[in-house]
Protein backbone atom coordinates (compact mmCIF):
# COMPACT_ATOMS: atom_id res chain seq x y z
CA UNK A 1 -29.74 -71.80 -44.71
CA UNK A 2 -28.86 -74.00 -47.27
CA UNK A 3 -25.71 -71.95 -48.72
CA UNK A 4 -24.36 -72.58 -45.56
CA UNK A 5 -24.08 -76.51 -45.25
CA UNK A 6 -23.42 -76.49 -49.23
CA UNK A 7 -19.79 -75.76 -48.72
CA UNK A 8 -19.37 -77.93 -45.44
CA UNK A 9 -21.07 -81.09 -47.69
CA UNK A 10 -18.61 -80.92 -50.45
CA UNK A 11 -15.77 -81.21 -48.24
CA UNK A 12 -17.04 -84.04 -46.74
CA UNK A 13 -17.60 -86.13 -50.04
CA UNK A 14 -14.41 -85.07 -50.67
CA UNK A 15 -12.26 -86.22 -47.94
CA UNK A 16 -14.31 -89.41 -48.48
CA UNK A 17 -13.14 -89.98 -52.04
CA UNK A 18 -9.78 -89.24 -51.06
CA UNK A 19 -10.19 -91.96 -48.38
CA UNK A 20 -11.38 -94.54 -50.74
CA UNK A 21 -8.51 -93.91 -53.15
CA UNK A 22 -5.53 -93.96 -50.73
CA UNK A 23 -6.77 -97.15 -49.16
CA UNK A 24 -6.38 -98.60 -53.48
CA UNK A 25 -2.86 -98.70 -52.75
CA UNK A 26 -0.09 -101.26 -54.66
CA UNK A 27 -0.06 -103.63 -50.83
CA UNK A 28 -3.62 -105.04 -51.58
CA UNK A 29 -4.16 -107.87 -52.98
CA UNK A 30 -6.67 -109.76 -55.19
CA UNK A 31 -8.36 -112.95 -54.11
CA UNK A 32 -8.99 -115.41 -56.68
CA UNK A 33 -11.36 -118.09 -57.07
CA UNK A 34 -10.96 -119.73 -60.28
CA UNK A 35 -7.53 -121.85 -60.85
CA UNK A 36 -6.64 -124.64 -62.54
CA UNK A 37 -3.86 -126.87 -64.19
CA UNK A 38 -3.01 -125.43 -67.74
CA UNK A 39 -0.09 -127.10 -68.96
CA UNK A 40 1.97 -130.09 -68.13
CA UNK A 41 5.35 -131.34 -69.86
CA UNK A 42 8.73 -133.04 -69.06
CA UNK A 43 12.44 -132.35 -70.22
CA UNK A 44 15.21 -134.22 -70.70
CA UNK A 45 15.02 -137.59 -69.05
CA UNK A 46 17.42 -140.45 -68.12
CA UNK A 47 17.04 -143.43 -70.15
CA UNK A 48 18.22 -147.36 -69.70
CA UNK A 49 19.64 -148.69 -73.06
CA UNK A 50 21.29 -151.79 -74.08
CA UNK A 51 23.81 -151.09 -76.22
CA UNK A 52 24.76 -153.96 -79.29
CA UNK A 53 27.60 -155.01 -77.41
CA UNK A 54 25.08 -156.34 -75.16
CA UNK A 55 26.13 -153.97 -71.68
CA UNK A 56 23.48 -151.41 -70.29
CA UNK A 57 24.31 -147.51 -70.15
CA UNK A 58 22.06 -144.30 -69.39
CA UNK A 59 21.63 -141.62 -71.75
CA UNK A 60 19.68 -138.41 -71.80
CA UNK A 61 16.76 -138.34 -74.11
CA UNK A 62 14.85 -135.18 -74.76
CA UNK A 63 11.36 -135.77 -73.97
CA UNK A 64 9.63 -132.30 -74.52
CA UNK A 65 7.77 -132.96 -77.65
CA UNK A 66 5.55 -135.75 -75.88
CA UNK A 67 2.36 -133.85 -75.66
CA UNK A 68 0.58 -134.01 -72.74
CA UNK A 69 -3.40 -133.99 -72.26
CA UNK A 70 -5.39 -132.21 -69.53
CA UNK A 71 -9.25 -133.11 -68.99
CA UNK A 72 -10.34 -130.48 -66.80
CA UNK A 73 -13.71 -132.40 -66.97
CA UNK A 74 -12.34 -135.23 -65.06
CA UNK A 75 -9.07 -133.90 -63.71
CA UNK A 76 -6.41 -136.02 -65.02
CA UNK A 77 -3.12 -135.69 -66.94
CA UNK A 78 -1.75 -137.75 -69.51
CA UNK A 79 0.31 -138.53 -72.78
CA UNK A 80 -1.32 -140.79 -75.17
CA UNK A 81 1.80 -141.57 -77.11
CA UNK A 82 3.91 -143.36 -74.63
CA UNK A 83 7.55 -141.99 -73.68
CA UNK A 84 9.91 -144.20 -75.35
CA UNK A 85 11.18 -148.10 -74.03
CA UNK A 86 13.46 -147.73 -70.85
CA UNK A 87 12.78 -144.14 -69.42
CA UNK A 88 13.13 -143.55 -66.16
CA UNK A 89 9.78 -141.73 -64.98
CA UNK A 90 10.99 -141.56 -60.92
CA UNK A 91 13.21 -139.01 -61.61
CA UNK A 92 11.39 -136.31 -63.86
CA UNK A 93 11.81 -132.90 -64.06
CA UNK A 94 8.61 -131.69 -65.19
CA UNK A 95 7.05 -128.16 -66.25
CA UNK A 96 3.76 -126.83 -64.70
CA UNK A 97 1.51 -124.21 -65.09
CA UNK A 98 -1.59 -122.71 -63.12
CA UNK A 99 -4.10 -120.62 -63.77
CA UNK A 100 -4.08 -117.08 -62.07
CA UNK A 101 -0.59 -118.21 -60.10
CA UNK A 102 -2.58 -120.65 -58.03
CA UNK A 103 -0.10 -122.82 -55.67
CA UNK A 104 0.43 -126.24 -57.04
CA UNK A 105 1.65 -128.79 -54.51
CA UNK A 106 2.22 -132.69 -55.10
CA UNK A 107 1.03 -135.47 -52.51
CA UNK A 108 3.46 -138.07 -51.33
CA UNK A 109 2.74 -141.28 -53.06
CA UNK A 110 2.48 -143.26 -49.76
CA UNK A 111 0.45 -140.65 -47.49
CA UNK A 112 -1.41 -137.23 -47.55
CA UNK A 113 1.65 -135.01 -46.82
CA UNK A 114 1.96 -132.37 -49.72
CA UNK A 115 4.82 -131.04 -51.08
CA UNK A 116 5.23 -127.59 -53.00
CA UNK A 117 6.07 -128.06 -56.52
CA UNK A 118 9.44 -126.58 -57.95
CA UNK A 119 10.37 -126.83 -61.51
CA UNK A 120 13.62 -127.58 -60.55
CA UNK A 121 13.40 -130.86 -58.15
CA UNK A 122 13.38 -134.67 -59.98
CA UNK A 123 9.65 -136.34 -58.92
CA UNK A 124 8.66 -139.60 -58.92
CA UNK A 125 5.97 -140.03 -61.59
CA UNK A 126 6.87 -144.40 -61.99
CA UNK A 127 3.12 -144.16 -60.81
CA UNK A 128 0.01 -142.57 -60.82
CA UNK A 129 0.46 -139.36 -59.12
CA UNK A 130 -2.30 -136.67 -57.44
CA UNK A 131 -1.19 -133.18 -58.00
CA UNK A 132 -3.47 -130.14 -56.77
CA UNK A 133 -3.90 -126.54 -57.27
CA UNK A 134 -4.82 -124.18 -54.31
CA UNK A 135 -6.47 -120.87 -54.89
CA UNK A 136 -5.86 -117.90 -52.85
CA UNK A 137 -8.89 -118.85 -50.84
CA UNK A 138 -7.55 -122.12 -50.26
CA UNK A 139 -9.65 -124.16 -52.01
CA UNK A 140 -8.09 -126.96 -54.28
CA UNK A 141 -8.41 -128.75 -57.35
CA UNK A 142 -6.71 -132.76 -57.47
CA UNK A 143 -5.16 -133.98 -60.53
CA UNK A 144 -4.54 -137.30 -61.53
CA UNK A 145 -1.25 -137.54 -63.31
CA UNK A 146 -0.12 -140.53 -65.18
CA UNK A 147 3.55 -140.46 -67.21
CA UNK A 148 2.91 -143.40 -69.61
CA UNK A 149 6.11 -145.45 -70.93
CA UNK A 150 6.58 -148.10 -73.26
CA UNK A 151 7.04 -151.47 -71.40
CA UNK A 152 8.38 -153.18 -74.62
CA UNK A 153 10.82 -151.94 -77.35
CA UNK A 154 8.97 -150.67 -80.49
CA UNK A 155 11.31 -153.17 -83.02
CA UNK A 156 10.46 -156.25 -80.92
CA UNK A 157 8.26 -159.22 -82.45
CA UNK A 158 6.48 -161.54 -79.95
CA UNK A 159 4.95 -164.52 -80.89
CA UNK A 160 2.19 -166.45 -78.33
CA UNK A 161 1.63 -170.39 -78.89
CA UNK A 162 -1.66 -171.14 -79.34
CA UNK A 163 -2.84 -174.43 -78.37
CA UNK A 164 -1.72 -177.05 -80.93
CA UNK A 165 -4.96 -178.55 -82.45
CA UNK A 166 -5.53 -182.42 -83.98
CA UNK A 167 -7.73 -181.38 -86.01
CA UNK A 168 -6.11 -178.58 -88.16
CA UNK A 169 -3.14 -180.88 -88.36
CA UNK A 170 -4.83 -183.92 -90.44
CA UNK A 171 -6.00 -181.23 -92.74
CA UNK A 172 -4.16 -182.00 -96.51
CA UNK A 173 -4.34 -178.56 -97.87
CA UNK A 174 -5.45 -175.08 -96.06
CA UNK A 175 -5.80 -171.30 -96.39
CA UNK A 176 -6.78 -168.72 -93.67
CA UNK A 177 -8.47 -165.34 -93.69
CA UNK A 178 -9.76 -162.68 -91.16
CA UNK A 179 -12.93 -161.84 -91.55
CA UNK A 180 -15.20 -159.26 -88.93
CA UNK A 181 -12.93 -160.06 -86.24
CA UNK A 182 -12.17 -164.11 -86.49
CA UNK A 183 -9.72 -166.53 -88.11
CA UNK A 184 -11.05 -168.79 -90.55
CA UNK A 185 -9.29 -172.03 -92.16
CA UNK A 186 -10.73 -173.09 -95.22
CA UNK A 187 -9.38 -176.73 -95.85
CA UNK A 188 -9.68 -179.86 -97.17
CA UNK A 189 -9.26 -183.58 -95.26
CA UNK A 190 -8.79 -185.21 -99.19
CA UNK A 191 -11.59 -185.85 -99.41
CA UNK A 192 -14.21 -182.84 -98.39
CA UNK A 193 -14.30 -179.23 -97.93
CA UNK A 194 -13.58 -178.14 -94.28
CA UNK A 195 -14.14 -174.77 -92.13
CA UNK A 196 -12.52 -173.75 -89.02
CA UNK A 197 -13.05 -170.49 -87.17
CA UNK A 198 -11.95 -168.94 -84.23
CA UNK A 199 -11.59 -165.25 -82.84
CA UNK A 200 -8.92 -163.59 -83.48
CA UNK A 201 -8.33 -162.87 -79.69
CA UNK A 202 -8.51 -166.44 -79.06
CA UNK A 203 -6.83 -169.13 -80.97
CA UNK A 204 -7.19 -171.82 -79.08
CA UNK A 205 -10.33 -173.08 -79.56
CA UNK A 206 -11.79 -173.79 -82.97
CA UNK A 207 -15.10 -174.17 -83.99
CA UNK A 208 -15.88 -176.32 -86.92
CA UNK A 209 -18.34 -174.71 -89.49
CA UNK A 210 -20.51 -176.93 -92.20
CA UNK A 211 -19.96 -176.66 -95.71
CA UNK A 212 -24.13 -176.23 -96.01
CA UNK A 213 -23.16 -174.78 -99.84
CA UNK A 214 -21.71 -178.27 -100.46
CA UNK A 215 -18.80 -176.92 -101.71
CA UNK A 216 -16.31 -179.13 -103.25
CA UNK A 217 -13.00 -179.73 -101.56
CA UNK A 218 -10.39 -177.60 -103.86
CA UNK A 219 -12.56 -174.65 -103.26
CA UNK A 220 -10.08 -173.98 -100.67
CA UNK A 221 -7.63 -172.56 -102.62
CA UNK A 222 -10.30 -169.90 -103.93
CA UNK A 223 -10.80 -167.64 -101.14
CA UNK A 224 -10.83 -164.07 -100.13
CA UNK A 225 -12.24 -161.91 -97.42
CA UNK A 226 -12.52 -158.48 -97.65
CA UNK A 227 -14.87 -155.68 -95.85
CA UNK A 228 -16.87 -158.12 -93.60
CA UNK A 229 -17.67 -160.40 -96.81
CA UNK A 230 -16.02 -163.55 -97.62
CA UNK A 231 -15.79 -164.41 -100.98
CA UNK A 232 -15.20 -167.90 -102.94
CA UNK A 233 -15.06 -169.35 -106.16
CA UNK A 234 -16.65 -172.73 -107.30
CA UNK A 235 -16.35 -173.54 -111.08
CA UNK A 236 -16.72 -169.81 -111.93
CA UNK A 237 -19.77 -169.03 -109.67
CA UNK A 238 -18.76 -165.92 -106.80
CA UNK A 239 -20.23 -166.71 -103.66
CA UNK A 240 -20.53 -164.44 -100.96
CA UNK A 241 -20.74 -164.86 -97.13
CA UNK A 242 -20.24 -163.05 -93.67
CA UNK A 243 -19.82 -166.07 -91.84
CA UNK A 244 -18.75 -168.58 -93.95
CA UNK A 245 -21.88 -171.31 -93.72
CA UNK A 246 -24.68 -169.02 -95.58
CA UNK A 247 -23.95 -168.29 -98.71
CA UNK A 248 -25.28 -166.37 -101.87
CA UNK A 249 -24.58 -166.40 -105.24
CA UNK A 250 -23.03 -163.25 -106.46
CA UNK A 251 -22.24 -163.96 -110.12
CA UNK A 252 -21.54 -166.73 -112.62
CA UNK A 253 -17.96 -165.35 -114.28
CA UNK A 254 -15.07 -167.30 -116.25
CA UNK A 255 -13.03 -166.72 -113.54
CA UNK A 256 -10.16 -168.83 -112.59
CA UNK A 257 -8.83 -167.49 -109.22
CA UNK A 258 -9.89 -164.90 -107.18
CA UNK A 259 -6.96 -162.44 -106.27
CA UNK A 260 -8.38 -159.42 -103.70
CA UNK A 261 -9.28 -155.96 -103.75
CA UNK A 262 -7.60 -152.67 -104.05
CA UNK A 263 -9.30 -149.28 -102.70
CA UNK A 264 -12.07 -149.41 -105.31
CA UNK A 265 -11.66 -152.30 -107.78
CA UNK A 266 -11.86 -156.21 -107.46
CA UNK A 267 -8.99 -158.78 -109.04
CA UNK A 268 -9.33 -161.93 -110.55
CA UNK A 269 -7.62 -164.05 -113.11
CA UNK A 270 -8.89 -165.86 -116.30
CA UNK A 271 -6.06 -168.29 -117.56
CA UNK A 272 -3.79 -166.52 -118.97
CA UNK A 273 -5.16 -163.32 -118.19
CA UNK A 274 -5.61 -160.63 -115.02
CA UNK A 275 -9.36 -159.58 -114.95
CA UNK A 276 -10.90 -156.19 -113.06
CA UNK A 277 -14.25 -155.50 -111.53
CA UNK A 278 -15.47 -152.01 -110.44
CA UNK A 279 -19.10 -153.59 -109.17
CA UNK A 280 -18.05 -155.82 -107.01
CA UNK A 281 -17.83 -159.14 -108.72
CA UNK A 282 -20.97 -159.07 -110.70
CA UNK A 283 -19.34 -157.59 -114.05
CA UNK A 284 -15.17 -157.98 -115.33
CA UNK A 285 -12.96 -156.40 -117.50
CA UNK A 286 -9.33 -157.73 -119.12
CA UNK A 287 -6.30 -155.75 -117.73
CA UNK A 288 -3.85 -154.36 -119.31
CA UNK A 289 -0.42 -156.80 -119.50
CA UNK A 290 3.11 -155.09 -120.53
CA UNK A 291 4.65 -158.26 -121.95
CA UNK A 292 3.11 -161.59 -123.14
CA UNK A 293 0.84 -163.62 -120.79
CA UNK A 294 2.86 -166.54 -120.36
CA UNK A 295 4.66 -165.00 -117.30
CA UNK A 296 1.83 -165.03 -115.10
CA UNK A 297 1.66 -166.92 -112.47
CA UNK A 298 -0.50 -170.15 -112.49
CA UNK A 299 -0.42 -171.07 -108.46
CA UNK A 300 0.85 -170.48 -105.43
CA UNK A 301 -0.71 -167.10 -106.02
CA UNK A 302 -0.52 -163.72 -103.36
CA UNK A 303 -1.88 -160.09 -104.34
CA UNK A 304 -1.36 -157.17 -102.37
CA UNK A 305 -2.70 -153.71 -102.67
CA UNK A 306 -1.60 -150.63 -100.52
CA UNK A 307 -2.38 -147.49 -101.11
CA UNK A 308 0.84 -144.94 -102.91
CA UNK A 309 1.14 -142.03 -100.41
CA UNK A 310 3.55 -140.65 -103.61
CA UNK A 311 0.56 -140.43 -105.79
CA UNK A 312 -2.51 -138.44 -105.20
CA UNK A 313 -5.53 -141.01 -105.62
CA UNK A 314 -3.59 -144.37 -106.46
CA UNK A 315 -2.86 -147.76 -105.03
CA UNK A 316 0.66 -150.16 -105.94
CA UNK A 317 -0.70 -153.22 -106.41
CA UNK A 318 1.72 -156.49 -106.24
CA UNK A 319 1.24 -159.96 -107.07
CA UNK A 320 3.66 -162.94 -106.60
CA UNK A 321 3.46 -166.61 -107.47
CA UNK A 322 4.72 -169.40 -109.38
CA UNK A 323 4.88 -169.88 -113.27
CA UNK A 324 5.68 -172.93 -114.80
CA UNK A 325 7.65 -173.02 -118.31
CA UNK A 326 9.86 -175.92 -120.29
CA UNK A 327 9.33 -177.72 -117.51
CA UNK A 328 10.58 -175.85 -114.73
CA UNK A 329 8.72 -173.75 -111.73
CA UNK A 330 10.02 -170.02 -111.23
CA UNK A 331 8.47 -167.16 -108.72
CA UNK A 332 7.39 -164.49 -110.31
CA UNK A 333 6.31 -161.08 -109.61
CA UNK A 334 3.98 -158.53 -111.56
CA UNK A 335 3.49 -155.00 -110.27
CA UNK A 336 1.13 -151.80 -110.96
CA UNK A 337 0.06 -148.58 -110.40
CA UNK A 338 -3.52 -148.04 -109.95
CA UNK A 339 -4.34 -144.57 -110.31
CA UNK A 340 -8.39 -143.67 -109.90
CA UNK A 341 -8.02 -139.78 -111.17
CA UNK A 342 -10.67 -139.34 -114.02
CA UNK A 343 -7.67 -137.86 -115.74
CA UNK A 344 -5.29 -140.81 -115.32
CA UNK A 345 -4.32 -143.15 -118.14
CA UNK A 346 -4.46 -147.04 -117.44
CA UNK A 347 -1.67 -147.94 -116.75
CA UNK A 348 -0.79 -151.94 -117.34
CA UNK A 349 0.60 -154.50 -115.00
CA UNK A 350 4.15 -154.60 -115.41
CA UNK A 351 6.69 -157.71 -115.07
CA UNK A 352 9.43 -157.62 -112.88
CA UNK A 353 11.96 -159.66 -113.82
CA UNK A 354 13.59 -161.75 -111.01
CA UNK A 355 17.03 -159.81 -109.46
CA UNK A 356 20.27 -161.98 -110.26
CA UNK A 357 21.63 -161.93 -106.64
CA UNK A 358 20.02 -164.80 -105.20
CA UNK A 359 19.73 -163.22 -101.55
CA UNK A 360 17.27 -160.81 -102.92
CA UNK A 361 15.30 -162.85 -105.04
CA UNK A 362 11.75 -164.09 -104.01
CA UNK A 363 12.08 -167.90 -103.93
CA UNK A 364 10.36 -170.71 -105.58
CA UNK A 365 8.70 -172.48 -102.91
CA UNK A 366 6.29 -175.32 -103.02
CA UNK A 367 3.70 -172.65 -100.90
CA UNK A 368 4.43 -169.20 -100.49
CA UNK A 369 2.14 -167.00 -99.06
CA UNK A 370 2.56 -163.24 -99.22
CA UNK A 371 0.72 -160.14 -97.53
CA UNK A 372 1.22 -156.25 -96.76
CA UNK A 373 2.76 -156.30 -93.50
CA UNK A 374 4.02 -153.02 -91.47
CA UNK A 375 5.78 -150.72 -94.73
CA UNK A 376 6.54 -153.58 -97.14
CA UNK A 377 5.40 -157.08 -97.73
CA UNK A 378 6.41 -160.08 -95.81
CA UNK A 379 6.60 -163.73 -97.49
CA UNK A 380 6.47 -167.40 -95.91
CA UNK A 381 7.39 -170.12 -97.09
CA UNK A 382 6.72 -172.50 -94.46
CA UNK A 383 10.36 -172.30 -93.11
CA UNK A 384 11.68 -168.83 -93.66
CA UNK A 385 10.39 -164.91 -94.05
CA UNK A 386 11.06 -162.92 -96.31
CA UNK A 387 10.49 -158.74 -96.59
CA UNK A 388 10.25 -156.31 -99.62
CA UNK A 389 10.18 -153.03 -99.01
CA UNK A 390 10.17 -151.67 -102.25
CA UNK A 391 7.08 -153.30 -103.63
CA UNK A 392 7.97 -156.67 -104.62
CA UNK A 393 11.61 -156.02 -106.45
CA UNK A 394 13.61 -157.64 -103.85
CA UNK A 395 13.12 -160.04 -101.05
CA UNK A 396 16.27 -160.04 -98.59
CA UNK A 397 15.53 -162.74 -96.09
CA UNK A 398 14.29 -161.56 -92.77
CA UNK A 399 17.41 -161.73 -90.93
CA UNK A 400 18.22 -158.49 -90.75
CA UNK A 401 14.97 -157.44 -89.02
CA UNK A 402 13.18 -158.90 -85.64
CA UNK A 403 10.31 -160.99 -87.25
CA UNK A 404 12.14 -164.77 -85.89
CA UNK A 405 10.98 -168.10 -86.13
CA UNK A 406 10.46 -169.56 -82.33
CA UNK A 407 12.57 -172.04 -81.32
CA UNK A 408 9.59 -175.08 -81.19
CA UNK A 409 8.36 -173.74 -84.34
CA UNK A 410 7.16 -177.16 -86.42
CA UNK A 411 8.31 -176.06 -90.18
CA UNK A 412 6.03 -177.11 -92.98
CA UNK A 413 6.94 -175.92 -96.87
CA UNK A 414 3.69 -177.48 -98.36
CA UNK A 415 0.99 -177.37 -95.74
CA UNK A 416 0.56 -174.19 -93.76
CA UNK A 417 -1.79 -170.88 -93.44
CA UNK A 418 -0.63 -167.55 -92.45
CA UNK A 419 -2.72 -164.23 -92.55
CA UNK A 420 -2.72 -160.89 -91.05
CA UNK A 421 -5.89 -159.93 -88.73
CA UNK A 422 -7.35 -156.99 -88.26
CA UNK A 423 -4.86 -156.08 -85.48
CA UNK A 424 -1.76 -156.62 -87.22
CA UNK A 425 -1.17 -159.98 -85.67
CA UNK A 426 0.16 -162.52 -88.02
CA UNK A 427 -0.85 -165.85 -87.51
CA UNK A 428 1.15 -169.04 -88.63
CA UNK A 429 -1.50 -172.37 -88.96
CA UNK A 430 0.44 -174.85 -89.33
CA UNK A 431 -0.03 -178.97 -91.09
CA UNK A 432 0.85 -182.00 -89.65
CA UNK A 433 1.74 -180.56 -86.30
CA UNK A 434 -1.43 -178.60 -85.67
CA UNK A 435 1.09 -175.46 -84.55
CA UNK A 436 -0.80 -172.47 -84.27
CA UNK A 437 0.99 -169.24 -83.12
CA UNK A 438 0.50 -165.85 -83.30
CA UNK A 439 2.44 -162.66 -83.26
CA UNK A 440 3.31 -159.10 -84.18
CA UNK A 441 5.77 -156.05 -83.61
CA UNK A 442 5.08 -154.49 -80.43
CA UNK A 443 4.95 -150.85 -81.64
CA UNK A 444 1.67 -151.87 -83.93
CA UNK A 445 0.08 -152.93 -80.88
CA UNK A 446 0.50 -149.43 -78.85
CA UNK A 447 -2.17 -147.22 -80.74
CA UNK A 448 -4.21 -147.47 -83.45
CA UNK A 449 -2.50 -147.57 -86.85
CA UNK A 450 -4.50 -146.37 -89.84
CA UNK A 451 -2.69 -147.95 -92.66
CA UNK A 452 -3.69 -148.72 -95.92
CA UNK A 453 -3.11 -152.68 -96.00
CA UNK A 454 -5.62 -154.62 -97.71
């Protein structure tokens, strides 16, 4: 009995395989669940310039290294580093790609009808655009796609008026410095110390801070912020504060001016000499000079110190002021190269003697201020700016470059404050007139720059 239905059995599991495998044939298809965006770019794109002759054209600017971010988390698109001033984002040709082929479509940016995406057709991406993905089961995903450009060109400077203020303006002598996010103007009315403060988002409204140290009214002159501390000097005693009205005493030195910090050490001067500090303030040290003291500056004093991306562990440190000898007042600039290595030699500060063309020299002002500003260092003098890009050598006036004086600008060449702030504004405080504006390049204000600026 059961040789009989053996043979009969295996033909039946056999036409059954055969079944199953004709019915596997290349016409199926396989339904997929899972889809997504995966990448998202855009070519060459028209671009609005005006030219120097003042007329407007269009040229074609290649666009396809702007990366572009997907957040699958919370579906949307972006570029962090904005496409550059004058693109034209409502006609883009832009490259997209799905996730097991699924079918990308773009909704119409004034009602729900969809459009299929081709790689080929100009879109208008001037706005925030929803772009989905449809898998084979008809499900979707929605996108959020926003094509960021630049609304201002990156060389621009704009400069905001702050409200003029009475009160800065009777002040006889001032200096400013940034400190944990605020302005503050240490100055004197001839007769007392004074302090000012106001945020450095604000400007316009000043709160006035008492001198509860009781210190005297030149101490002006002898401040320094740096790292959330201020720091001043009063007849050789360092005092330290974060908010400029409780103070502590740091250390009792024979300092003469305080100058700033680099990376890792702290400058001062004694007379006729530039002094270090690796402890912050408490202990000093005598630098080394390359030529005799006498050409140091006395007042109207500036030191910069940026870090040298052309040496491994080292900052270029500058400092400018005036120097007064047979009776006459000359600007004068000392430079060095700081190098922290434990196998670097000391090197000393070096004197640069002043440039014969006149157009590149640094001027002897009354008051010059000086600070790192964007690659170089920028100089007022109450009237004019000045730039050096190559670390204090030369000083070409700023006429070549975008940083302008506004036309209701109240010039001042002996009374005046002007700092940097922690978000690359500069801010010009000005005597008499009370003028207090504020402004910087565009470009610094469109990401974050890490920079080395002290």
């Amino acid at each position: 009995m059961k040789r009989k239905y053996t043979p009969f059995l295996l033909l039946t599991l056999t036409v059954c395989l055969l079944s199953s495998c004709l019915s596997n044939d290349d016409s199926s298809s396989t339904v997929y669940y899972d889809t997504a965006i995966t990448s998202f770019s855009v070519g060459t794109l028209k671009r609005h310039v005006t030219t120097a002759s003042g007329e407007d054209s269009i040229v074609k600017t290649d666009c396809s290294g702007y990366n572009f971010y997907i957040d699958q988390l919370t579906h949307e698109i972006y570029n962090t580093d904005s496409l550059p001033y004058g693109i034209d984002a409502s006609m883009a040709v832009v490259s997209i790609s799905s996730k097991n082929s699924g079918t990308i479509v773009l909704k119409n940016i004034n009602s729900d009808t969809l459009t299929y995406y081709s790689s080929t057709d100009s879109l208008d991406f001037s706005v925030p655009r929803e772009l989905r993905v449809y898998n084979t089961n008809g499900d979707y995903a929605a996108y959020t796609v926003n094509v960021n450009v630049h609304q201002e060109e990156a060389d621009s400077f704009m400069w905001s008026r702050k409200a003029d203020n009475q009160v800065l303006a009777s002040l006889e002598g001032m200096k400013a410095v940034c400190n944990a996010g605020k302005i503050y103007v240490f100055g004197t009315d001839g007769n007392a110390l004074k302090i000012y403060m106001t945020s450095m988002t604000d400007g316009n409204s000043w709160q006035e801070i008492s001198n509860s140290a009781n210190l005297p009214a030149e101490a002006y002159n002898h401040v320094m912020a740096h790292d959330g501390t201020i720091y001043i000097l009063n007849q050789g005693t360092i005092l330290t504060s974060t908010d400029a009205q409780n103070w502590t005493e740091l250390a009792k030195t024979n300092l003469t001016q305080l100058l700033g910090y680099s990376s890792s050490t702290m400058y001062g001067m004694n007379g006729n000499a530039i002094m270090s500090s690796t402890d912050n303030g408490v202990s000093w040290s005598e630098d080394l000079l390359d030529i005799d003291a006498s050409y140091l500056p006395t007042s109207n004093i500036s030191f910069m110190a940026r870090t040298d991306e052309s040496v491994d562990n080292a900052d270029r440190l500058v400092l400018v002021g005036n120097r007064i000898a047979n009776n006459e007042t000359t600007a004068v600039v000392w430079g060095k190269l700081a190098e922290y290595s434990s196998s670097a030699d000391s090197d000393p500060w070096m004197y640069y003697p002043p440039v014969k063309d006149i157009t590149y020299k640094l001027p002897t002002a009354t008051k010059l201020v000086a600070l790192n500003y964007y690659n170089g260092i920028i100089a007022f003098d109450g009237k004019q700016f000045y730039y050096s890009e190559d670390n204090g050598i030369t000083w070409p006036i700023e006429s070549d470059r975008t940083i302008y004086i506004p036309d209701t600008f109240s010039a001042n060449t002996t009374n005046f404050a002007f700092v940097k702030d922690d978000n690359n504004y500069l801010w010009m405080i000005m005597g008499a007139s009370g003028q207090v504006w504020r402004g910087r390049h565009c470009e610094l204000g469109w990401k974050t720059y890490q920079t080395s600026f002290k």
